[in-house]
N, C-alpha and C. Protein backbone atom coordinates (compact mmCIF):
# COMPACT_ATOMS: atom_id res chain seq x y z
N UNK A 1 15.13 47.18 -9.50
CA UNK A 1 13.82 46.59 -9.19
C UNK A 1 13.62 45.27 -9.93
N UNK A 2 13.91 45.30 -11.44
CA UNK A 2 13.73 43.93 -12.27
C UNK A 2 14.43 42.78 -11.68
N UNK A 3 16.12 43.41 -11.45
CA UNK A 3 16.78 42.00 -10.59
C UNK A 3 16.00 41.88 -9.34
N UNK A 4 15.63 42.23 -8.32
CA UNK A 4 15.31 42.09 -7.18
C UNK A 4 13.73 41.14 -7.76
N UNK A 5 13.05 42.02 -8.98
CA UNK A 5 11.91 40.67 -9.01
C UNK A 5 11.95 39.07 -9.65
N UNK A 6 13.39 39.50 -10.43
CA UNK A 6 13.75 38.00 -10.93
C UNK A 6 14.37 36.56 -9.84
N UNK A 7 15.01 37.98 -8.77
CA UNK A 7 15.97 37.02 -7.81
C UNK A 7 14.82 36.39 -6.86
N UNK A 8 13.54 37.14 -6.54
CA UNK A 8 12.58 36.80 -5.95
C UNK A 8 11.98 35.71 -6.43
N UNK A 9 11.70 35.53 -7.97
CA UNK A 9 10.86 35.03 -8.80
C UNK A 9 11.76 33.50 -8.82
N UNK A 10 12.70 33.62 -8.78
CA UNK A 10 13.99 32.24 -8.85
C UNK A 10 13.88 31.40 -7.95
N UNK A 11 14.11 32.58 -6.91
CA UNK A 11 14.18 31.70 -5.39
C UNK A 11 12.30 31.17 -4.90
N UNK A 12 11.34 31.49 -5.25
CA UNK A 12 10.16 31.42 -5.17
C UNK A 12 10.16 29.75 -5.64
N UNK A 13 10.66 29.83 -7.46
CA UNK A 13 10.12 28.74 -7.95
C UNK A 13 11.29 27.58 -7.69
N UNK A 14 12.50 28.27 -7.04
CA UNK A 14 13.51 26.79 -6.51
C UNK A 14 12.33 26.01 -5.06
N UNK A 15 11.98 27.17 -4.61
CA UNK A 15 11.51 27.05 -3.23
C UNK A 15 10.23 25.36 -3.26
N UNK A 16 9.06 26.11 -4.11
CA UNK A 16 8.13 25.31 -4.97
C UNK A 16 8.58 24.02 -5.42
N UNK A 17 9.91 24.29 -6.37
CA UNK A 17 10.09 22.87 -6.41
C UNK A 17 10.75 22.12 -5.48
N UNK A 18 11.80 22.32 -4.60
CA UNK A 18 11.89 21.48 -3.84
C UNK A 18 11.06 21.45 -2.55
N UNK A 19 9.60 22.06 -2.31
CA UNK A 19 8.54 21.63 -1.37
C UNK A 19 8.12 20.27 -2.26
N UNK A 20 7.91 20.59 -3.66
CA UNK A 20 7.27 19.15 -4.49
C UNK A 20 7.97 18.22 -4.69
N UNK A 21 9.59 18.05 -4.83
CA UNK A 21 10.34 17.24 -4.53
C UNK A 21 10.24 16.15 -3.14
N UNK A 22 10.12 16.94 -1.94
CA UNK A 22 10.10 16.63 -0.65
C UNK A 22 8.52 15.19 -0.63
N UNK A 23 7.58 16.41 -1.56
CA UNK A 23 6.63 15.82 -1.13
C UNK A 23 6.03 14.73 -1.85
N UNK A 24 6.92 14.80 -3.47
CA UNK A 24 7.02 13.42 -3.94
C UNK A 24 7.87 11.66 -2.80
N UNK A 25 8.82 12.71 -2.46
CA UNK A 25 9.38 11.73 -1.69
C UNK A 25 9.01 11.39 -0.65
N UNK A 26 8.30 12.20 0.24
CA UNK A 26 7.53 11.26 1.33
C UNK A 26 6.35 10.78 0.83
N UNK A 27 5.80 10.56 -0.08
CA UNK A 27 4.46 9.75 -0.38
C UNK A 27 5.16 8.56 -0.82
N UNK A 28 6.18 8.34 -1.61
CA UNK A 28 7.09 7.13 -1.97
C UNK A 28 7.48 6.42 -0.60
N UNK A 29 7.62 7.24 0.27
CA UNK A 29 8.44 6.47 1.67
C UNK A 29 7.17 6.41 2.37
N UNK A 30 6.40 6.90 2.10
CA UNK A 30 5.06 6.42 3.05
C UNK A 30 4.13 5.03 2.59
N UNK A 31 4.37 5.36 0.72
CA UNK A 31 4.59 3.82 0.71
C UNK A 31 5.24 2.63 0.84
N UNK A 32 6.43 2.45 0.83
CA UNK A 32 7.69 1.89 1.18
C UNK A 32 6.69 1.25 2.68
N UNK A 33 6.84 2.33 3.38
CA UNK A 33 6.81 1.44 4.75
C UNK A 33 5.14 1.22 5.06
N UNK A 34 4.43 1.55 4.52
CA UNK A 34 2.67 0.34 4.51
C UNK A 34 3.19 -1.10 3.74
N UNK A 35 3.84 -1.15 2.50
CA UNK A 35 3.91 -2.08 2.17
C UNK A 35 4.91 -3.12 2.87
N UNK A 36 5.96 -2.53 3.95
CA UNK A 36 6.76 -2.93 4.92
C UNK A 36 5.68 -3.61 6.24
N UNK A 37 4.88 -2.41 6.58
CA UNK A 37 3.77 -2.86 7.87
C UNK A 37 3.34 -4.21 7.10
N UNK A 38 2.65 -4.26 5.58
CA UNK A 38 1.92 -5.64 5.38
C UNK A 38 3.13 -6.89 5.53
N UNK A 39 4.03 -6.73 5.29
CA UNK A 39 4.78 -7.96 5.44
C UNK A 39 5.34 -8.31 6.70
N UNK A 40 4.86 -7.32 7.33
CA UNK A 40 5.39 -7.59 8.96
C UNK A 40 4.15 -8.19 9.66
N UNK A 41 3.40 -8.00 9.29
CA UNK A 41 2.08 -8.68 9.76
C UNK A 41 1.83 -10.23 9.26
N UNK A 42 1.28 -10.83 9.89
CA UNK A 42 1.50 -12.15 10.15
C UNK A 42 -0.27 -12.60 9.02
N UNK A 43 -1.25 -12.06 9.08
CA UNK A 43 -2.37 -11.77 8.73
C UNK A 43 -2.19 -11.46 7.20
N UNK A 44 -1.06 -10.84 6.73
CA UNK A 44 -1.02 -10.31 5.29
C UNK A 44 0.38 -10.46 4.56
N UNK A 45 0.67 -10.86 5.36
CA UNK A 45 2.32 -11.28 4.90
C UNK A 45 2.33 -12.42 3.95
N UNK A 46 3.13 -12.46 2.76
CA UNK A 46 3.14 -13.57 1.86
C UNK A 46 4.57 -14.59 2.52
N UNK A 47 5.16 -14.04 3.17
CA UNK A 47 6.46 -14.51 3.91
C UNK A 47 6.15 -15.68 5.05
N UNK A 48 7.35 -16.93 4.66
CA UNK A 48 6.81 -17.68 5.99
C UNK A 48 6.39 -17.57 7.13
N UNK A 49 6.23 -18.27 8.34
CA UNK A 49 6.23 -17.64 9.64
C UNK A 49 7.50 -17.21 10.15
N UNK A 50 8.99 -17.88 9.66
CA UNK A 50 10.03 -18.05 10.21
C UNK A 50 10.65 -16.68 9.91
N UNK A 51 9.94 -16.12 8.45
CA UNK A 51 11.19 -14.94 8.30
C UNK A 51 10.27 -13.34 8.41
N UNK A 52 9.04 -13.90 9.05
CA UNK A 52 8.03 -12.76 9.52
C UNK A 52 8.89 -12.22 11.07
N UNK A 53 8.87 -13.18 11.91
CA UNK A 53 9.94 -13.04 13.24
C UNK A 53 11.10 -11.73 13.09
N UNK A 54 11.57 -12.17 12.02
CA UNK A 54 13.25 -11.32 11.43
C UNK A 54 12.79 -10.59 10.63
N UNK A 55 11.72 -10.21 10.48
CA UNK A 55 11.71 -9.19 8.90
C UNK A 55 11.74 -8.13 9.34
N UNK A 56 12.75 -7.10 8.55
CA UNK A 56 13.14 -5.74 8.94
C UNK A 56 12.80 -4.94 7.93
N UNK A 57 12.30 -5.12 7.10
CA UNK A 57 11.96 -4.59 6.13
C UNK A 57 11.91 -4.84 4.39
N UNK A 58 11.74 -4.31 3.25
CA UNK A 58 11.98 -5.38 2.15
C UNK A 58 13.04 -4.16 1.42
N UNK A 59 13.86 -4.63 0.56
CA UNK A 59 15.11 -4.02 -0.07
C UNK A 59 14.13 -3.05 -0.93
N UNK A 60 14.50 -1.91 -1.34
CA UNK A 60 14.20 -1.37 -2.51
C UNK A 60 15.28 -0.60 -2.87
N UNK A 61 15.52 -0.10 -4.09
CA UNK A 61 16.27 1.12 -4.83
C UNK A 61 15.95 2.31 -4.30
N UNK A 62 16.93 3.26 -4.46
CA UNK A 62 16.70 4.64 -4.18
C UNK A 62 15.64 4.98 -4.85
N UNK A 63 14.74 6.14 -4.45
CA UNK A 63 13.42 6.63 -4.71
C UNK A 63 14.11 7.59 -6.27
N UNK A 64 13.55 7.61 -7.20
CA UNK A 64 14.30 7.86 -8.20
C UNK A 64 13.32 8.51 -9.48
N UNK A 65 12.61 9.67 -9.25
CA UNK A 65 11.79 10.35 -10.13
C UNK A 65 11.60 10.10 -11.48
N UNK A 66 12.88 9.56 -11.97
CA UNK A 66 13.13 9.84 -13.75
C UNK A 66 12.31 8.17 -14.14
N UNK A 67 11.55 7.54 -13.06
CA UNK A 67 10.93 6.37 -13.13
C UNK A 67 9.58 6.67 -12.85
N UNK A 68 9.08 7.92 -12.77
CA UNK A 68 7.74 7.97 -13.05
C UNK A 68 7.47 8.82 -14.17
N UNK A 69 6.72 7.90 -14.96
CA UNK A 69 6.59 8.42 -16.74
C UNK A 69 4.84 8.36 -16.76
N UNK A 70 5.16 9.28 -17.31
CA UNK A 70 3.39 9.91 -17.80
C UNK A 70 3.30 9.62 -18.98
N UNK A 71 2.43 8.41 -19.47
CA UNK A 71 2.31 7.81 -20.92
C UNK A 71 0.83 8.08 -21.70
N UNK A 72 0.90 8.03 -22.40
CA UNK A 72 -0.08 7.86 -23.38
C UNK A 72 -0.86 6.93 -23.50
N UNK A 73 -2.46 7.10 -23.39
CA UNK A 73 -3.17 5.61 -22.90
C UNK A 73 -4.31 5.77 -24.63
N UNK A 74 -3.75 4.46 -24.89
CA UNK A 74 -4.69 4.01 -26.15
C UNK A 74 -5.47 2.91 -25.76
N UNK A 75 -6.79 3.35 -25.62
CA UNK A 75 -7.94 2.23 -25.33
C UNK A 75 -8.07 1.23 -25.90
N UNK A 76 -8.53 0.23 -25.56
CA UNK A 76 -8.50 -0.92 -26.45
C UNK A 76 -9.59 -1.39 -26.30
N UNK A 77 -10.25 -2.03 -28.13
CA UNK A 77 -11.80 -1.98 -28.01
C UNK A 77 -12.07 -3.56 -27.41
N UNK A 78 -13.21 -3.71 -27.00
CA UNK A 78 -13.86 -4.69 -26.22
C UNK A 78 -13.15 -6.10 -27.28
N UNK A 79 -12.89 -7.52 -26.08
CA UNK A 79 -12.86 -8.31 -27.30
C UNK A 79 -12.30 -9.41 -25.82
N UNK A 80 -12.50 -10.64 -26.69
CA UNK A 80 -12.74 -11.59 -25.56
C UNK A 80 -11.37 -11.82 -24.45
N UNK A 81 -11.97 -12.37 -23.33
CA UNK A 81 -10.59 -12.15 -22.30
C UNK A 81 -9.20 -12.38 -22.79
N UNK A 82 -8.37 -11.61 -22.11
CA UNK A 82 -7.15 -12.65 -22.53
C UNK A 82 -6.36 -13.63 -20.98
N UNK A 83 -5.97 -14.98 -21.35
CA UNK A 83 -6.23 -15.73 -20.79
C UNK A 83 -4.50 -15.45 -20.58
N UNK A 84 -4.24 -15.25 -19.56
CA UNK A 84 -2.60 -15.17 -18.53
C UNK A 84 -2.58 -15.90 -17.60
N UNK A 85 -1.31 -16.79 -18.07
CA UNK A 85 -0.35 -17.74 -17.57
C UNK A 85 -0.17 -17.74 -15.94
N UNK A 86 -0.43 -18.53 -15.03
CA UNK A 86 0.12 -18.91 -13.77
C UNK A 86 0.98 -19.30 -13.38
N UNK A 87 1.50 -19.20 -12.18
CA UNK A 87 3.09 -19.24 -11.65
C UNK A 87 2.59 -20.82 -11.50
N UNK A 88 1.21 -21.69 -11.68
CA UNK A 88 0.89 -23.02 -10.74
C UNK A 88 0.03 -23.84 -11.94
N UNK A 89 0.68 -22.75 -13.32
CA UNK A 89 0.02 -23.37 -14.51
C UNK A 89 -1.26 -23.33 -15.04
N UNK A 90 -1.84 -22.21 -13.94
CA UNK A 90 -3.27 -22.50 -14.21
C UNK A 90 -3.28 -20.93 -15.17
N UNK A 91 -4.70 -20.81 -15.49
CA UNK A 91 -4.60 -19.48 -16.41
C UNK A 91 -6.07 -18.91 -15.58
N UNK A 92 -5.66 -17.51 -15.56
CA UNK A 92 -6.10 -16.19 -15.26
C UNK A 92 -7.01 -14.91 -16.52
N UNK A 93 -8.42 -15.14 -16.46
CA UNK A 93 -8.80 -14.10 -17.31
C UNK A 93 -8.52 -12.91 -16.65
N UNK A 94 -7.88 -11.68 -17.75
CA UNK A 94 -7.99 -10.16 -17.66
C UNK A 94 -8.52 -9.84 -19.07
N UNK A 95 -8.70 -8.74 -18.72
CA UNK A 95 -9.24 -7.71 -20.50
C UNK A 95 -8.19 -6.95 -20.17
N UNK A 96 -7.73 -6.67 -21.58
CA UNK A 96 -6.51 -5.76 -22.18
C UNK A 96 -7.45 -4.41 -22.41
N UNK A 97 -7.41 -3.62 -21.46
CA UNK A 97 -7.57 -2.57 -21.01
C UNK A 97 -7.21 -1.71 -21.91
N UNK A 98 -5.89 -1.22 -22.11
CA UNK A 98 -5.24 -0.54 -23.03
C UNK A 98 -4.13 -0.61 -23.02
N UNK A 99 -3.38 0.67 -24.16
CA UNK A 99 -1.61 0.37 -24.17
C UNK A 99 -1.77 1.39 -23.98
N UNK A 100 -0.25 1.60 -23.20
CA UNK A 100 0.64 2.72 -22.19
C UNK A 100 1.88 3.16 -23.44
N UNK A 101 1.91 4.51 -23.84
CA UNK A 101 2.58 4.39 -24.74
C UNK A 101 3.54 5.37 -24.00
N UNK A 102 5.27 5.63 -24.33
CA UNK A 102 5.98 6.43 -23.69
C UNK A 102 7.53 6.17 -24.12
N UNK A 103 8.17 7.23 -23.84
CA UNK A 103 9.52 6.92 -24.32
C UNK A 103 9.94 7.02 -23.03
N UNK A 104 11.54 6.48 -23.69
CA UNK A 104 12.48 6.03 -21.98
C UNK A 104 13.76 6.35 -22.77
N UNK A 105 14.55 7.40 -22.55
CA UNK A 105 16.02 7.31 -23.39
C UNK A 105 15.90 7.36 -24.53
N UNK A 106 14.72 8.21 -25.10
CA UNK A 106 14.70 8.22 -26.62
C UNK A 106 14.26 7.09 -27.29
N UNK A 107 13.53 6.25 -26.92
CA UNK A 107 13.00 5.35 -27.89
C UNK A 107 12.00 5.14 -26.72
N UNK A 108 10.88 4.99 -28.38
CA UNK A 108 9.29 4.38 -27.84
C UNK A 108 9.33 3.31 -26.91
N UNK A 109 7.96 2.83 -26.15
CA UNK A 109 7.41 1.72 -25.55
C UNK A 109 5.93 1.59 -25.28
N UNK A 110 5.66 0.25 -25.52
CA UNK A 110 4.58 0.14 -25.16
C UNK A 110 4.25 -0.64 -24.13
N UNK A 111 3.40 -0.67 -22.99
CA UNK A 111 2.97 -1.75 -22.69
C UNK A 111 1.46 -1.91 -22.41
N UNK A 112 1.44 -3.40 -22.29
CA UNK A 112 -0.68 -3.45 -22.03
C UNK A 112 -0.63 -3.22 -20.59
N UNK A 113 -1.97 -2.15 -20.32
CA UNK A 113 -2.95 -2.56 -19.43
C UNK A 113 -3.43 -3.38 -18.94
N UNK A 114 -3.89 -4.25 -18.32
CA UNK A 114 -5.03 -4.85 -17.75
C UNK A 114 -6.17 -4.95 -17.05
N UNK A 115 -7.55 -5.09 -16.93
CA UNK A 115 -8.02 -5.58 -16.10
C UNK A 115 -8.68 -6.61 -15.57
N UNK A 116 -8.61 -6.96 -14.69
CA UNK A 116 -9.20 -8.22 -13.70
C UNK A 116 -10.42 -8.36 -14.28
N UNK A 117 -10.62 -9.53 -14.94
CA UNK A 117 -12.05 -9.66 -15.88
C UNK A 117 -13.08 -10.15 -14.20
N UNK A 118 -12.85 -10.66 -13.53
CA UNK A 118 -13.71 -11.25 -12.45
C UNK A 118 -14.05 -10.16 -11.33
N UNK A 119 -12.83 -9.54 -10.88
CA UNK A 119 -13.22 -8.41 -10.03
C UNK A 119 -13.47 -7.20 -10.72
N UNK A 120 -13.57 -6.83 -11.73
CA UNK A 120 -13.73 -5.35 -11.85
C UNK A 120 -15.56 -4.69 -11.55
N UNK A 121 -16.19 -5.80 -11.91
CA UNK A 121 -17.43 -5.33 -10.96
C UNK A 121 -17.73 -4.93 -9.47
N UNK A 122 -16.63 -5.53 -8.84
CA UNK A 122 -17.04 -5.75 -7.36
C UNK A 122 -16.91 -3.94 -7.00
N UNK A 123 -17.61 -4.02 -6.01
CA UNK A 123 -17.47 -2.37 -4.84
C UNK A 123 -15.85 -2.20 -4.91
N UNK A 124 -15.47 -0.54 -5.28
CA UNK A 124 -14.07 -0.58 -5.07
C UNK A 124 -13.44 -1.08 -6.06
N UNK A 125 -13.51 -1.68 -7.19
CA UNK A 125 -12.39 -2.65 -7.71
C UNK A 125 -13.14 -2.18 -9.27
N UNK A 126 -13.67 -0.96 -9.26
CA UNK A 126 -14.34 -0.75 -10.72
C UNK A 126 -12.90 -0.08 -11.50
N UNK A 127 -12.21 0.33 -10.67
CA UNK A 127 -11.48 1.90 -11.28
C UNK A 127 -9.80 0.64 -11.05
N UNK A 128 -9.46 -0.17 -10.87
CA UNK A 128 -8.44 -0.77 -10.83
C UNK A 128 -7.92 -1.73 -12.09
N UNK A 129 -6.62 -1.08 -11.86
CA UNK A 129 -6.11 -1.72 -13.36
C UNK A 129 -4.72 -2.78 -12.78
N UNK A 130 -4.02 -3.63 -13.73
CA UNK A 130 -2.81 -4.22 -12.95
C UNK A 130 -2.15 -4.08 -14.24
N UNK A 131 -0.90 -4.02 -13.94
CA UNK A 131 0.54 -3.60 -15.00
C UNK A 131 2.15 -5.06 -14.52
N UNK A 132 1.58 -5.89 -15.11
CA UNK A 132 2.62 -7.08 -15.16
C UNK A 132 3.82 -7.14 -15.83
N UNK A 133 4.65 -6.56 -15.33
CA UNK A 133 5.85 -6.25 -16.53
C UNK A 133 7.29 -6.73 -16.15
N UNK A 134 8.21 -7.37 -16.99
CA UNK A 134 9.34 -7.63 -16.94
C UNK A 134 10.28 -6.94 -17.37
N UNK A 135 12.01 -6.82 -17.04
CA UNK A 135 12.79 -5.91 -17.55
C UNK A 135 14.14 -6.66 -17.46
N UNK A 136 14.95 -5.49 -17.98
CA UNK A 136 16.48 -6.35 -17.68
C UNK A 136 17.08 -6.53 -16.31
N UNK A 137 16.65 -5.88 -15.64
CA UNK A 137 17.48 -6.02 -14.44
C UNK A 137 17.03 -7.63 -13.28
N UNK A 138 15.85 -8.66 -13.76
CA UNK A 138 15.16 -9.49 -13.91
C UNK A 138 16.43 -10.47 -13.66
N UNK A 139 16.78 -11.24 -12.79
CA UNK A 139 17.37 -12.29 -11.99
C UNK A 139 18.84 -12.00 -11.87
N UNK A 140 18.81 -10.76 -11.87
CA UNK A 140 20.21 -9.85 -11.35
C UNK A 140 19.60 -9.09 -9.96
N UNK A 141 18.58 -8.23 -10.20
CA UNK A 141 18.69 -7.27 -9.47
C UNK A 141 17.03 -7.27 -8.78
N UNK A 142 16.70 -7.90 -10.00
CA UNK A 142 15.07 -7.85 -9.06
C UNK A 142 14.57 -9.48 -9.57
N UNK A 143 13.43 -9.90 -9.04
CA UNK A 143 13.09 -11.06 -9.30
C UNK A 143 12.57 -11.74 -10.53
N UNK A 144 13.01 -12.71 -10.98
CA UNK A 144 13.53 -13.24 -12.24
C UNK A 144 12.03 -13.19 -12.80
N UNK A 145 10.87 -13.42 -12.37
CA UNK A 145 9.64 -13.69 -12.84
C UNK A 145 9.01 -11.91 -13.13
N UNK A 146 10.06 -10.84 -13.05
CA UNK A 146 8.78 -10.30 -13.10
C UNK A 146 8.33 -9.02 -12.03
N UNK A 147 8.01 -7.93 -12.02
CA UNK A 147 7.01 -7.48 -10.99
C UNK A 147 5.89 -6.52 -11.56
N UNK A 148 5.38 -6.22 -10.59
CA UNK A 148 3.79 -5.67 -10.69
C UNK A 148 3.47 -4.51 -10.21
N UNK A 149 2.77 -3.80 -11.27
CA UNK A 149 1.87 -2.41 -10.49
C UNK A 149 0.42 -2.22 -10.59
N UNK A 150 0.51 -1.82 -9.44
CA UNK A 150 -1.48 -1.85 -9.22
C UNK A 150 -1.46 -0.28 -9.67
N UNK A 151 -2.40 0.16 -10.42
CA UNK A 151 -3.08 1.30 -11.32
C UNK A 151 -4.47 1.71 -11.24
N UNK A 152 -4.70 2.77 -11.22
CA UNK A 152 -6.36 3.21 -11.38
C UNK A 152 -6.53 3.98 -12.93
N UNK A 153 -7.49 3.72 -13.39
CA UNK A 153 -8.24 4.65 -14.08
C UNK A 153 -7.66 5.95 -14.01
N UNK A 154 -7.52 6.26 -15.06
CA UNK A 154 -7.27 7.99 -15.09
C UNK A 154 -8.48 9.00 -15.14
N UNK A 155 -8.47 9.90 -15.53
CA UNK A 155 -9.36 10.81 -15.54
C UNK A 155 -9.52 10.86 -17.23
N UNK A 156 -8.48 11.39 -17.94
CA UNK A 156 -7.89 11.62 -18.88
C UNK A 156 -7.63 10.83 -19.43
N UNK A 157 -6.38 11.03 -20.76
CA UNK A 157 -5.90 10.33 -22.20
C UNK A 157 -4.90 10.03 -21.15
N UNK A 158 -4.29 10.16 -20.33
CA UNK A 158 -2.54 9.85 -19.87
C UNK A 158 -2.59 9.41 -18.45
N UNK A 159 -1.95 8.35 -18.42
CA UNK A 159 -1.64 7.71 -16.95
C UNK A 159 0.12 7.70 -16.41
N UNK A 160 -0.43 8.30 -14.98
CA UNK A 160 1.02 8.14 -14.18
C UNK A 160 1.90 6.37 -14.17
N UNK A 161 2.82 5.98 -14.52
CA UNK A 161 3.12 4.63 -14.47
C UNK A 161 4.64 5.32 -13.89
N UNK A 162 4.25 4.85 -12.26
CA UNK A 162 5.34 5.05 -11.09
C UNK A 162 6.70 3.98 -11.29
N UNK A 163 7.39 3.09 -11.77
CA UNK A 163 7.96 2.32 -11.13
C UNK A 163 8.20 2.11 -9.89
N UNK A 164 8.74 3.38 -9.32
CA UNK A 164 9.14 3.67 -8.01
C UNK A 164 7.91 2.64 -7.04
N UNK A 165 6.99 2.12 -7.30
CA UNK A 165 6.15 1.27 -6.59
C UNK A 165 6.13 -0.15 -7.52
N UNK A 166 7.04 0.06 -7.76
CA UNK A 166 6.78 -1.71 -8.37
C UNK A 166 7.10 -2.69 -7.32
N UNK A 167 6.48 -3.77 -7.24
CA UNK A 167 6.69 -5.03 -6.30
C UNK A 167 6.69 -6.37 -6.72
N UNK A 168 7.06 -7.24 -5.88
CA UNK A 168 7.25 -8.49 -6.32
C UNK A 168 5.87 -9.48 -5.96
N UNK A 169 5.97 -10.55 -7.03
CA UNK A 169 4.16 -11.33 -7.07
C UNK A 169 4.76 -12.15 -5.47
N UNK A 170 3.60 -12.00 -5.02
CA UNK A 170 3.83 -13.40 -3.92
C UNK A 170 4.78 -14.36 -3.85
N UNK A 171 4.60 -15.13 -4.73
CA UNK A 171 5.03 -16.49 -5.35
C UNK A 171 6.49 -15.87 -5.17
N UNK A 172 7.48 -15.03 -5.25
CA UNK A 172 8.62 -14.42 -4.80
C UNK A 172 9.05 -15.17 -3.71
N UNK A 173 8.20 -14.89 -2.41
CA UNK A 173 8.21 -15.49 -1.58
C UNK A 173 7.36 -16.70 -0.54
N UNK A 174 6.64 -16.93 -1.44
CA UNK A 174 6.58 -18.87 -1.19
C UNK A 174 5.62 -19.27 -2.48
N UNK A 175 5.73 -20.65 -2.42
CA UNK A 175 5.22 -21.63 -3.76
C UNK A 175 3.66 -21.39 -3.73
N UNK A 176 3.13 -21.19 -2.21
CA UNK A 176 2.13 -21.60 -1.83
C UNK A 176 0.88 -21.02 -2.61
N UNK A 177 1.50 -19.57 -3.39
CA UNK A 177 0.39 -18.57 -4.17
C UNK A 177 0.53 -18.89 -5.68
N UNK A 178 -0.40 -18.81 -6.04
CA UNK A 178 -0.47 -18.69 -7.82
C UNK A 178 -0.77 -17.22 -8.17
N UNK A 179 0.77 -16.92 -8.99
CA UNK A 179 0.91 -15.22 -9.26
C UNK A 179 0.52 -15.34 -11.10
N UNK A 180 0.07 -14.70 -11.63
CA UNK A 180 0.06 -13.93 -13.28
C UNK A 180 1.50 -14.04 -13.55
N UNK A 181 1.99 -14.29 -14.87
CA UNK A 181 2.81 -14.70 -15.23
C UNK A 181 3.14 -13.25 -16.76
N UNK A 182 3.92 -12.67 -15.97
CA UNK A 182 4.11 -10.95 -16.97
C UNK A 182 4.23 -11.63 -18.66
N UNK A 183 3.02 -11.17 -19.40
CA UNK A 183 2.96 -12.11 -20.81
C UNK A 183 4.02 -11.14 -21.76
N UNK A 184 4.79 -11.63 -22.66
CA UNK A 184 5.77 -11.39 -23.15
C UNK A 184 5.82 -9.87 -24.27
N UNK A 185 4.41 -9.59 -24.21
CA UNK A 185 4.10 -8.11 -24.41
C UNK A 185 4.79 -7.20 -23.71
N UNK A 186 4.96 -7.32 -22.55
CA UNK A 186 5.60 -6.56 -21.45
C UNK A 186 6.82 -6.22 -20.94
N UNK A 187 7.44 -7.05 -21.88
CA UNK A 187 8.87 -7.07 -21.65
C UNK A 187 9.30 -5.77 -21.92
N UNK A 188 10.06 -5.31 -21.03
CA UNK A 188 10.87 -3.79 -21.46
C UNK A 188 12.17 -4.00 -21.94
N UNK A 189 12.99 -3.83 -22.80
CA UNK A 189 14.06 -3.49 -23.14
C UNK A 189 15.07 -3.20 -22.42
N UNK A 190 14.92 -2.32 -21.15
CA UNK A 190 15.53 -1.57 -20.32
C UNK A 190 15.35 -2.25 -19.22
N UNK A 191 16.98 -1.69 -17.87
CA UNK A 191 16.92 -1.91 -16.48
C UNK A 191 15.63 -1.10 -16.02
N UNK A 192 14.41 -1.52 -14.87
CA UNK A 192 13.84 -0.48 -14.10
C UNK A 192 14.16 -0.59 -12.82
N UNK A 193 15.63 0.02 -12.70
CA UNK A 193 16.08 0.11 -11.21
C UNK A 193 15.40 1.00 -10.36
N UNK A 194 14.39 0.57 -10.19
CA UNK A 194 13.20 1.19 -8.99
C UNK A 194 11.80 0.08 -8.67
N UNK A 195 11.90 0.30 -7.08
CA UNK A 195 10.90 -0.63 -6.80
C UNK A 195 10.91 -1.38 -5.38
N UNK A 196 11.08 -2.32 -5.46
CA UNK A 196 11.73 -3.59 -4.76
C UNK A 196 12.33 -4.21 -5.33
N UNK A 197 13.44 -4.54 -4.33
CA UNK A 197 14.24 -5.23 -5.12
C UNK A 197 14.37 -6.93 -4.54
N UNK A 198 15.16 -8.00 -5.05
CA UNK A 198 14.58 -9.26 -4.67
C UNK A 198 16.52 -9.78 -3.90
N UNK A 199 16.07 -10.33 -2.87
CA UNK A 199 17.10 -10.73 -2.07
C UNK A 199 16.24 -12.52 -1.68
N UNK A 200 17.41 -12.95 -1.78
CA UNK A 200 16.79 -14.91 -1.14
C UNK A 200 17.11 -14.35 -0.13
């Protein structure tokens, strides 16, 4: 009877996890391809007109779990904007929100938070945070400047920080935008082979 409830109890919780496996992975591929629909659209696309015609989609890395880290969020007390660098030279107020604290391979990291000092009042845009960060894999494998994650508010002390949705600033693909410029706080140590990846 005990084996028959353990063999039950095994196969139950293999079962469980790979339904949550599955269903991590189609919310990753369901984003993948909205953020595919916006660049195919002519209306929201940061891409010329010429390579909107041909666009088949944008490169990313395999969908890759061990890139979503659940960190440690240390608030940070009120204190005047901090003023971030433009891809067009100009500078950008955010408030340093907080630090994301977390290990990767056995050693600590931190990085800042942000938020949008201008929009965070607006309808919608109270609970939004942005995560500007650079890494090694940075004019090898993904784009030399940098990429970005859009974040909400947690509930809690700890925030999900996906890589697996990281993307590239506009300015990637044409001059025409002025992107935030990932401030040197942010630098990671490490490849984050997950995301998008950057092809000319």
């Amino acid at each position: 009877m005990f084996q028959k409830f353990l063999f039950f109890s095994l196969t139950f919780s293999a079962s469980l996890f790979w339904a949550e496996a599955q269903t991590y992975q189609d919310s990753l591929q369901a984003y993948q391809h909205e953020l595919n629909l916006s660049f195919a659209d002519p209306e929201t696309s940061p891409l010329p007109l010429e390579k909107i015609n041909g666009f088949e989609g944008l490169p990313f890395f395999p969908i890759d779990e061990n890139y979503r880290i659940v960190a440690k969020l240390e608030i940070l007390p009120a204190s005047d904007p901090f003023r971030m660098r433009t891809s067009d030279r100009s500078m950008r107020e955010y408030d340093r929100y907080a630090l994301a604290h977390f290990e990767w391979e056995g050693k600590k990291y931190s990085l800042t938070i942000y938020q949008n000092t201008a929009n965070k009042f607006e309808p919608g845009e109270e609970k939004s945070l942005f995560l500007p960060f650079t890494d090694r894999s940075n004019w090898n494998e993904t784009y030399g400047g940098g990429r970005y994650l859009d974040l909400e508010v947690p509930e809690g002390e700890y925030l999900v920080i996906d890589f697996n949705k990281a993307y590239n600033p506009y300015c990637a693909y044409s001059d025409r935008y002025s992107c935030p410029i990932p401030p040197k706080e942010n630098d990671l140590g490490f490849e984050v082979l997950a995301g998008v990846k950057y092809e000319n």
